[in-house]
Protein backbone atom coordinates (compact mmCIF):
# COMPACT_ATOMS: atom_id res chain seq x y z
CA UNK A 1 158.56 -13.71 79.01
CA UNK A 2 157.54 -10.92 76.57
CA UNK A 3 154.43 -9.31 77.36
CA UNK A 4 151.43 -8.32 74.96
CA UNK A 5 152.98 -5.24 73.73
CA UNK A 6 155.94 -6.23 73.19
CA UNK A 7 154.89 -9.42 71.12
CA UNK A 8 153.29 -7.00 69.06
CA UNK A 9 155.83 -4.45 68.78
CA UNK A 10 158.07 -7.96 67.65
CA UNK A 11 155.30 -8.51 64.90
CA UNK A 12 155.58 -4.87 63.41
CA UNK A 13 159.47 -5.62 63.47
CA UNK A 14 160.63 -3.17 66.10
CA UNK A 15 158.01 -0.14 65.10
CA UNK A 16 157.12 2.08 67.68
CA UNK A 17 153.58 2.09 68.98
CA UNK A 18 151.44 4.59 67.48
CA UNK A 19 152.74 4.58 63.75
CA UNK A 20 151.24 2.72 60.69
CA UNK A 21 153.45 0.27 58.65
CA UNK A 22 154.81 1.68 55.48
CA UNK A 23 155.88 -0.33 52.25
CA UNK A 24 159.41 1.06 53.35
CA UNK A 25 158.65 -1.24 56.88
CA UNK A 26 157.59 -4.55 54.62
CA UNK A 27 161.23 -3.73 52.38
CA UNK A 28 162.99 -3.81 55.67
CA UNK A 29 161.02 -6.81 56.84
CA UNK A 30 161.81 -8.77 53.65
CA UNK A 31 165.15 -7.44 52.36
CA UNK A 32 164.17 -6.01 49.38
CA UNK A 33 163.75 -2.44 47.96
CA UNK A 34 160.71 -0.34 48.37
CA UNK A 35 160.06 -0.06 44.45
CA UNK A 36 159.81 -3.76 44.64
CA UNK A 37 157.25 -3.69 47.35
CA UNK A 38 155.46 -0.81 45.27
CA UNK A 39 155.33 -2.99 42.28
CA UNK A 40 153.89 -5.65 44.30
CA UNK A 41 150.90 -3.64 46.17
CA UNK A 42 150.24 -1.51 43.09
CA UNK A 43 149.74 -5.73 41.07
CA UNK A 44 152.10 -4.07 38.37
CA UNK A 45 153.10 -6.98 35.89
CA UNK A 46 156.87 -8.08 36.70
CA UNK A 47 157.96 -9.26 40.02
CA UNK A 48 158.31 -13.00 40.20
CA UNK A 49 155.63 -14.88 41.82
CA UNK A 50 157.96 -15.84 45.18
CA UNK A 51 158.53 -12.17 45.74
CA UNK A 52 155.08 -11.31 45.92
CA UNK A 53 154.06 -14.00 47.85
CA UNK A 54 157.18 -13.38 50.70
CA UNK A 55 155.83 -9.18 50.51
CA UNK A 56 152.46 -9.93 50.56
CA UNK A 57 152.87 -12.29 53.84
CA UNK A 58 154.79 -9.87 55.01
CA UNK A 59 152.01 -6.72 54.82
CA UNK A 60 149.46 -9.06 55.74
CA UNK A 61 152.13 -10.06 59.13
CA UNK A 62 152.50 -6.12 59.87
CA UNK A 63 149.42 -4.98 59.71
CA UNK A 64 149.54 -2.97 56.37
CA UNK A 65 146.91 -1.08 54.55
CA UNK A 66 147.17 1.21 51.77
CA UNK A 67 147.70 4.92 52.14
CA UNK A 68 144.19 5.52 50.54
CA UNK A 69 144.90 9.73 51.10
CA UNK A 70 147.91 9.46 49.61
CA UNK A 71 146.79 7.80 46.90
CA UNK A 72 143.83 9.89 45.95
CA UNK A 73 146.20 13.13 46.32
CA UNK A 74 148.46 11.71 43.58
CA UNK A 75 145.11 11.52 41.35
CA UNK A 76 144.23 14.76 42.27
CA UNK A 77 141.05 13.58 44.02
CA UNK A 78 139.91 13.51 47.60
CA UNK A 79 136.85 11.32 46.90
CA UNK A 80 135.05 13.27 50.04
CA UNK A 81 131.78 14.99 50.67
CA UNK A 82 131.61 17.67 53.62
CA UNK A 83 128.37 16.99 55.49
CA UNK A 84 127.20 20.50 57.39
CA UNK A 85 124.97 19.07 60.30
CA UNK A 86 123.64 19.73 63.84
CA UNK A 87 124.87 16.87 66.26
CA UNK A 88 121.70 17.83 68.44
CA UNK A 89 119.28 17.04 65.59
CA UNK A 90 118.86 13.12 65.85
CA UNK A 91 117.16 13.25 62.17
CA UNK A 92 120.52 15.12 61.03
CA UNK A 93 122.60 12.67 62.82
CA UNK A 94 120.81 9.41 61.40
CA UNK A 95 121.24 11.37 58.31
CA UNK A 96 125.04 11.57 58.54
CA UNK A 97 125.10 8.06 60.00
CA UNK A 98 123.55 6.48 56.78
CA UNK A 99 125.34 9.25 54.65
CA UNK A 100 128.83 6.96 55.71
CA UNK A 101 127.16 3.79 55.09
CA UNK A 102 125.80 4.41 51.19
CA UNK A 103 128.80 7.04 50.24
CA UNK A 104 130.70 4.60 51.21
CA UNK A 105 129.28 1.89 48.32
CA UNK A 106 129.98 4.41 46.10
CA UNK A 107 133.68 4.91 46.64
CA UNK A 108 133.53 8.25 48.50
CA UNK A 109 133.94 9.07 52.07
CA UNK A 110 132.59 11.81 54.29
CA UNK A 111 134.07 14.88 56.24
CA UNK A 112 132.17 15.52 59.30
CA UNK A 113 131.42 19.23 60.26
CA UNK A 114 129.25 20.19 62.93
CA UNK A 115 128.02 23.42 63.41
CA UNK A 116 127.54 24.78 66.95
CA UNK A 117 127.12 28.63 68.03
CA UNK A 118 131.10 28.78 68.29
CA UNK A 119 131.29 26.93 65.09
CA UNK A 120 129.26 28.49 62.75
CA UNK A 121 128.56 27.73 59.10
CA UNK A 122 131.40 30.12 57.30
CA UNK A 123 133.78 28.45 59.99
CA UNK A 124 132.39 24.66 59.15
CA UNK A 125 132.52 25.30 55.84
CA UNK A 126 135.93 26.46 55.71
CA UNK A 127 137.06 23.39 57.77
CA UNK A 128 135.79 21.51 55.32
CA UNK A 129 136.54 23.40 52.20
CA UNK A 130 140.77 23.37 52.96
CA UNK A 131 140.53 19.23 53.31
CA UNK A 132 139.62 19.34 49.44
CA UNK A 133 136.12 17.66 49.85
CA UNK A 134 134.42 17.42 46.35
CA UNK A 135 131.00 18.66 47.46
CA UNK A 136 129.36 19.60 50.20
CA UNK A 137 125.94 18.66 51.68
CA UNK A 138 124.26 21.12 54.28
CA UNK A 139 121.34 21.04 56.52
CA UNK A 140 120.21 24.82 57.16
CA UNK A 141 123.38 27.01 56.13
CA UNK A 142 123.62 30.32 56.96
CA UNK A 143 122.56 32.04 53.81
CA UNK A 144 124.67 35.00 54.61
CA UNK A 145 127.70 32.72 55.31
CA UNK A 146 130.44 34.36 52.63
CA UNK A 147 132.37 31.03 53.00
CA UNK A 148 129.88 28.80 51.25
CA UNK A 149 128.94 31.59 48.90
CA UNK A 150 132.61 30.98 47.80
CA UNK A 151 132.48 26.74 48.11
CA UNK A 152 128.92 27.32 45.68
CA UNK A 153 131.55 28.43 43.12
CA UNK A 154 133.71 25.58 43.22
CA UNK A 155 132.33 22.58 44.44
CA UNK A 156 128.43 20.81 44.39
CA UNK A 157 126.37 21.94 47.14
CA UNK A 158 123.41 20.11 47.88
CA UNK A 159 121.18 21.91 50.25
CA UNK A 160 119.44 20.16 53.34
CA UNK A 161 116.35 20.81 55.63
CA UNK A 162 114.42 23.85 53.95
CA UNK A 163 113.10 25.59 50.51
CA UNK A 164 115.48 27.40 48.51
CA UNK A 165 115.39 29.28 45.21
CA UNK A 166 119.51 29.88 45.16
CA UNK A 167 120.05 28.61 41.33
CA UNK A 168 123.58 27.20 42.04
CA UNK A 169 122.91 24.62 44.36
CA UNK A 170 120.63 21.56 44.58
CA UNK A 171 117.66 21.25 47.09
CA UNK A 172 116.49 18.23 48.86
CA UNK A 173 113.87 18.77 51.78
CA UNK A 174 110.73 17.45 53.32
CA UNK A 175 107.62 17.60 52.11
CA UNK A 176 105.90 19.28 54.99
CA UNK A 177 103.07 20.51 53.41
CA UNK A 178 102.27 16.44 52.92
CA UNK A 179 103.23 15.77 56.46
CA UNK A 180 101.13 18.74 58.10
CA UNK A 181 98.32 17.10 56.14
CA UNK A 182 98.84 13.97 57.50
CA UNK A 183 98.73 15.12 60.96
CA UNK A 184 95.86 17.53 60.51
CA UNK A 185 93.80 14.29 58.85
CA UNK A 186 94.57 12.09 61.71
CA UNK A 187 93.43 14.20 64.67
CA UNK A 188 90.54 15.06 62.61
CA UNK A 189 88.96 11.41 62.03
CA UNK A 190 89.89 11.33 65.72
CA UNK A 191 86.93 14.06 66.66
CA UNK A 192 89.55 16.81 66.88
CA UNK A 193 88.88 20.38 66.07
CA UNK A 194 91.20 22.46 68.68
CA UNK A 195 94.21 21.82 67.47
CA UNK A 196 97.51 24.40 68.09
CA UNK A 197 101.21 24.36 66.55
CA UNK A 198 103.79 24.72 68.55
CA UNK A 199 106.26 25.96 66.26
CA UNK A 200 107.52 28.62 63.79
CA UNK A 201 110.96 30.07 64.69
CA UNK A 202 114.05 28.39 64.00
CA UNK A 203 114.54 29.61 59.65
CA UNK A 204 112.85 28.98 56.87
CA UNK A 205 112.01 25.49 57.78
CA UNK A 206 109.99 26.60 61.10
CA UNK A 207 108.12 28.85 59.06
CA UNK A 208 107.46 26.49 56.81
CA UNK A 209 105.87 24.14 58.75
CA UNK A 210 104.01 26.70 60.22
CA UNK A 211 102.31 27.42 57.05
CA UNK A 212 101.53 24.16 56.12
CA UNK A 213 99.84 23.25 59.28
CA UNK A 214 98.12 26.59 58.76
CA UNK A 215 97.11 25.46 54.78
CA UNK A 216 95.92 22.07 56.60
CA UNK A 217 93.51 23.20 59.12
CA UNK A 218 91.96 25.45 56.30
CA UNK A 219 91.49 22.35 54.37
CA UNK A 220 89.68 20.78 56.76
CA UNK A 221 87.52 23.90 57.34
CA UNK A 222 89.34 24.79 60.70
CA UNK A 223 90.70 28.37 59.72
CA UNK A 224 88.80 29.93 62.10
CA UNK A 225 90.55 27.28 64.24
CA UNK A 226 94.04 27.91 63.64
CA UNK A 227 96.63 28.95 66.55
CA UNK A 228 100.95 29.05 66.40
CA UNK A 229 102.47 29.42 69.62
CA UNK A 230 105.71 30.60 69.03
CA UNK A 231 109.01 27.66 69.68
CA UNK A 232 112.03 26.53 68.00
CA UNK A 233 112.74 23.08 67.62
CA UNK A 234 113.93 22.62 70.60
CA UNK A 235 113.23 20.82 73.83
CA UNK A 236 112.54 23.90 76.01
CA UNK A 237 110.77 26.01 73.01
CA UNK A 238 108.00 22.94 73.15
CA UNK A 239 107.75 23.16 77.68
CA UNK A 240 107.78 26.89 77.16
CA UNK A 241 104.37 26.34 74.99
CA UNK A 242 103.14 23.39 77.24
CA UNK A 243 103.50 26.25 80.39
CA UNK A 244 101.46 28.84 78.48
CA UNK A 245 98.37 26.02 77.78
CA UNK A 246 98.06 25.11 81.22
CA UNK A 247 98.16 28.50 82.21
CA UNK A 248 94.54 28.76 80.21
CA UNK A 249 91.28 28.30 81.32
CA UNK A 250 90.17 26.08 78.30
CA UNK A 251 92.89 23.91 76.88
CA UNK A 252 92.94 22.66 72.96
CA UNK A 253 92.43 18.85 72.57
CA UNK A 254 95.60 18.44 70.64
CA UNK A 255 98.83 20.00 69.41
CA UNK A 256 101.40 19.19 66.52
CA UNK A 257 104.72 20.35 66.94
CA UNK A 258 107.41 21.26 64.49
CA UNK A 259 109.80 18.56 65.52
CA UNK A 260 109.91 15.50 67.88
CA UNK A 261 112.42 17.44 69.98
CA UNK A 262 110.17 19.99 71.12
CA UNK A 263 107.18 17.65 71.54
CA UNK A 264 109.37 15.47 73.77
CA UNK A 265 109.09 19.08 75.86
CA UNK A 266 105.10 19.29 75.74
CA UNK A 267 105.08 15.67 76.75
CA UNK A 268 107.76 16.17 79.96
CA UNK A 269 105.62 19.57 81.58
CA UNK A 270 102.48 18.15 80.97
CA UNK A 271 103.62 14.53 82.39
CA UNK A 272 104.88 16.83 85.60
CA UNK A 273 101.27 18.62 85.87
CA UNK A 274 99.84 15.27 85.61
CA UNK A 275 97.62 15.92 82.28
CA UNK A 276 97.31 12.62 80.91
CA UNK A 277 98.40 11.93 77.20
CA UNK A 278 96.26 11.47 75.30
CA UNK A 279 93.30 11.27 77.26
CA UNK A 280 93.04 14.89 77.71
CA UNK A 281 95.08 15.60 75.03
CA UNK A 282 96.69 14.29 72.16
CA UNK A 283 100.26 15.48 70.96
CA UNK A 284 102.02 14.72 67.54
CA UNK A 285 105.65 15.52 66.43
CA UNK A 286 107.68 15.36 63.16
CA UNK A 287 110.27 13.77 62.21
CA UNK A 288 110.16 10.48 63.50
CA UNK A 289 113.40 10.41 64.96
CA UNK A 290 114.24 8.03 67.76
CA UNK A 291 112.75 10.01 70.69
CA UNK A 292 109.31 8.98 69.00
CA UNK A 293 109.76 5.39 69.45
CA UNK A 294 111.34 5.44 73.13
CA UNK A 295 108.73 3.51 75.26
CA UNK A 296 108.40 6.31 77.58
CA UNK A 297 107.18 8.92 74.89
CA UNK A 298 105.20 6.55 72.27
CA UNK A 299 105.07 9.58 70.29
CA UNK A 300 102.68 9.80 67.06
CA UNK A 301 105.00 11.74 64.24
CA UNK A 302 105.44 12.83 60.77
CA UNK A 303 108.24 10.19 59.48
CA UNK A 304 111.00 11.90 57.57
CA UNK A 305 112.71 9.29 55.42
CA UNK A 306 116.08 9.30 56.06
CA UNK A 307 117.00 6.56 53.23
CA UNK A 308 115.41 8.34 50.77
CA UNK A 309 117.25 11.71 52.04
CA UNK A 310 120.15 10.03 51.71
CA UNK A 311 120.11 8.73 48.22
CA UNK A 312 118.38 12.05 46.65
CA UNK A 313 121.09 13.94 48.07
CA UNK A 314 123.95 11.64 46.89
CA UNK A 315 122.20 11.51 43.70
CA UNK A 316 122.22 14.87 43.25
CA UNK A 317 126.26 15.34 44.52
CA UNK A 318 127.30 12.61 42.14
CA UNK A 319 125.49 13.31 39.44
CA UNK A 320 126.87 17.44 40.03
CA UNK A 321 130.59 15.98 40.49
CA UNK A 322 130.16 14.07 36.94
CA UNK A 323 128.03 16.78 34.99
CA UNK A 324 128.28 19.83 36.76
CA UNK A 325 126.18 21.27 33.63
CA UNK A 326 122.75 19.85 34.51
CA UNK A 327 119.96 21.61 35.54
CA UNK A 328 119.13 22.20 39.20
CA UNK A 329 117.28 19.46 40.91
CA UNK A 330 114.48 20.42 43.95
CA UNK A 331 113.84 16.88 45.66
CA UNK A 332 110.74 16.83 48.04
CA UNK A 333 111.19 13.23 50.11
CA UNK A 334 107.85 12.15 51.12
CA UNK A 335 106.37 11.77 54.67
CA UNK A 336 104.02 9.22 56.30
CA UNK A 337 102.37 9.47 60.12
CA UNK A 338 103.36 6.72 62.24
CA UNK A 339 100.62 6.64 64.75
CA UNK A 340 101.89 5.66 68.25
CA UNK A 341 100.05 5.87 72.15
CA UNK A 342 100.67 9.79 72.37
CA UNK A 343 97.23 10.39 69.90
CA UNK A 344 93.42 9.17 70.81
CA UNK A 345 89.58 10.41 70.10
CA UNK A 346 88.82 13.43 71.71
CA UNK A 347 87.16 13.32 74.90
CA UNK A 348 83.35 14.03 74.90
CA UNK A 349 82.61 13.90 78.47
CA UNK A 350 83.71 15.70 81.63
């Protein structure tokens, strides 16, 4: 009795594990020639109606799917877009996630390239640039990098996550200055008036934010009010804040950070010195990423839209691929506050 793999190897007619049918394999399978199999596949006018039934059966039997590479080289197109990301930024990675999904409807595909400290963006965008991708999208580039200074002469770039005033390339970001707002408005209504930011390292963007949460509180007549304590984005740049306020002697009664990320950090050192949230006080993050919704944070946060990322920046790549002359596009997605558990009034008594 044959077992499972070799009933299978039986069905691809003696192939060896591991390698893809060819139209050469459905020839042999038939006993015809390959151009007669090509003729077939490629639904060129000639080849009687028996013959393409028989090689059709026969690709469908093996397992046979077009050489979609090979086909795009011989057209002198790659149909790809290189997506620059962080694969510790869950916004980024939802981004790239939904970036498959809707480039896909539009007949491209995507080339993945993380960046990490070893892989940084001239070496990403290298990587990406040699497997012929036809533009690139990228979320907080080095602006230094010489690599994509080179790709922003020969391919679209679309650029992801901050401000920029480079004229060659396209912009889609945020609109922080809305979202800052947002959260500023909400703790306000809520009684709030000592409010800090944990934020404002980590590029343009964390200085960005920064500012707008500063322009916020002066709109609300809180200058006098206003506080940054230093963090990145990340998890231990928002405990590293959370340490310094319950060092003090007087704590504020709320704090917006620059990403859900670090907030997730506020919320873990202050659950650990047992200050309740948001009884005592009430923390907000941006982005809106999955760690806000997990039922153990219930975190209030500026919503980034990722759908409406996604299409402004394939609008912009497709649009640059087709008409490379147009005018520059700056795209600012909007924002909305999603208010979860992590926000309440401020407390008036002891």
């Amino acid at each position: 009795m044959t077992t499972d793999v070799g009933d299978a190897r039986a069905r691809r007619g003696g192939r060896k594990p591991g390698r893809l049918p060819t139209m050469q394999d459905i020839a042999d399978h038939v006993g015809v020639s390959r151009q007669l199999v090509s003729l077939v596949m490629r639904d060129v006018p000639g080849p009687s109606a028996e013959s393409k039934e028989r090689i059709l059966a026969a690709a469908s039997e093996l397992g046979y799917r077009p050489n979609a590479s090979a086909r795009l080289l011989r057209q002198n197109r790659t149909r790809l877009i290189g997506a620059v990301f962080e694969m510790r930024n869950p916004f980024q990675v939802r981004f790239v996630e939904r970036l498959f999904v809707r480039a896909a409807e539009r007949g491209f595909g995507v080339a993945l390239g993380p960046t990490t400290v070893e892989r940084p963006t001239d070496v990403v965008v290298s990587q990406l640039m040699e497997e012929r991708v036809e533009a690139l999208v990228a979320f907080n580039p080095d602006p230094t990098s010489n690599a994509l200074a080179a790709a922003c002469d020969l391919v679209p770039v679309v650029w992801l996550g901050e401000w920029v005033r480079t004229p060659e390339v396209d912009n889609v970001h945020v609109d922080e200055v809305e979202g800052l707002h947002l959260a500023i408005e909400h703790l306000v209504g809520l009684g709030h008036r000592d409010i800090v930011y944990v934020g404002g390292l980590g590029g343009n963007v964390g200085r960005d934010r920064a500012d707008a949460y500063r322009a916020a509180m002066a709109e609300f007549d809180l200058a006098d009010r206003i506080e940054v304590l230093s963090s990145d984005f990340s998890e231990e740049g928002g405990a590293g804040a959370a340490r310094q306020l319950l060092g003090r002697g007087e704590r504020p009664t709320a704090v917006v950070c620059c990403g859900d990320q670090c907030a997730v950090g506020v919320l873990a050192v202050f659950a650990r010195a047992d200050v309740r949230v948001p009884e005592e006080i009430s923390v907000i993050g941006f982005d809106d990423s999955y760690l806000a919704s997990l039922s153990y944070h219930r975190l209030t946060s500026v919503r980034q839209d990722v759908e409406a990322t996604v299409e402004a920046t394939l609008t912009s790549a497709l649009e640059r691929i087709e008409r490379d002359e147009r005018p520059r596009r700056v795209t600012a997605t909007r924002t909305e506050l999603v208010v979860r558990e992590s926000t309440g009034s401020v407390r008036t008594g002891p």
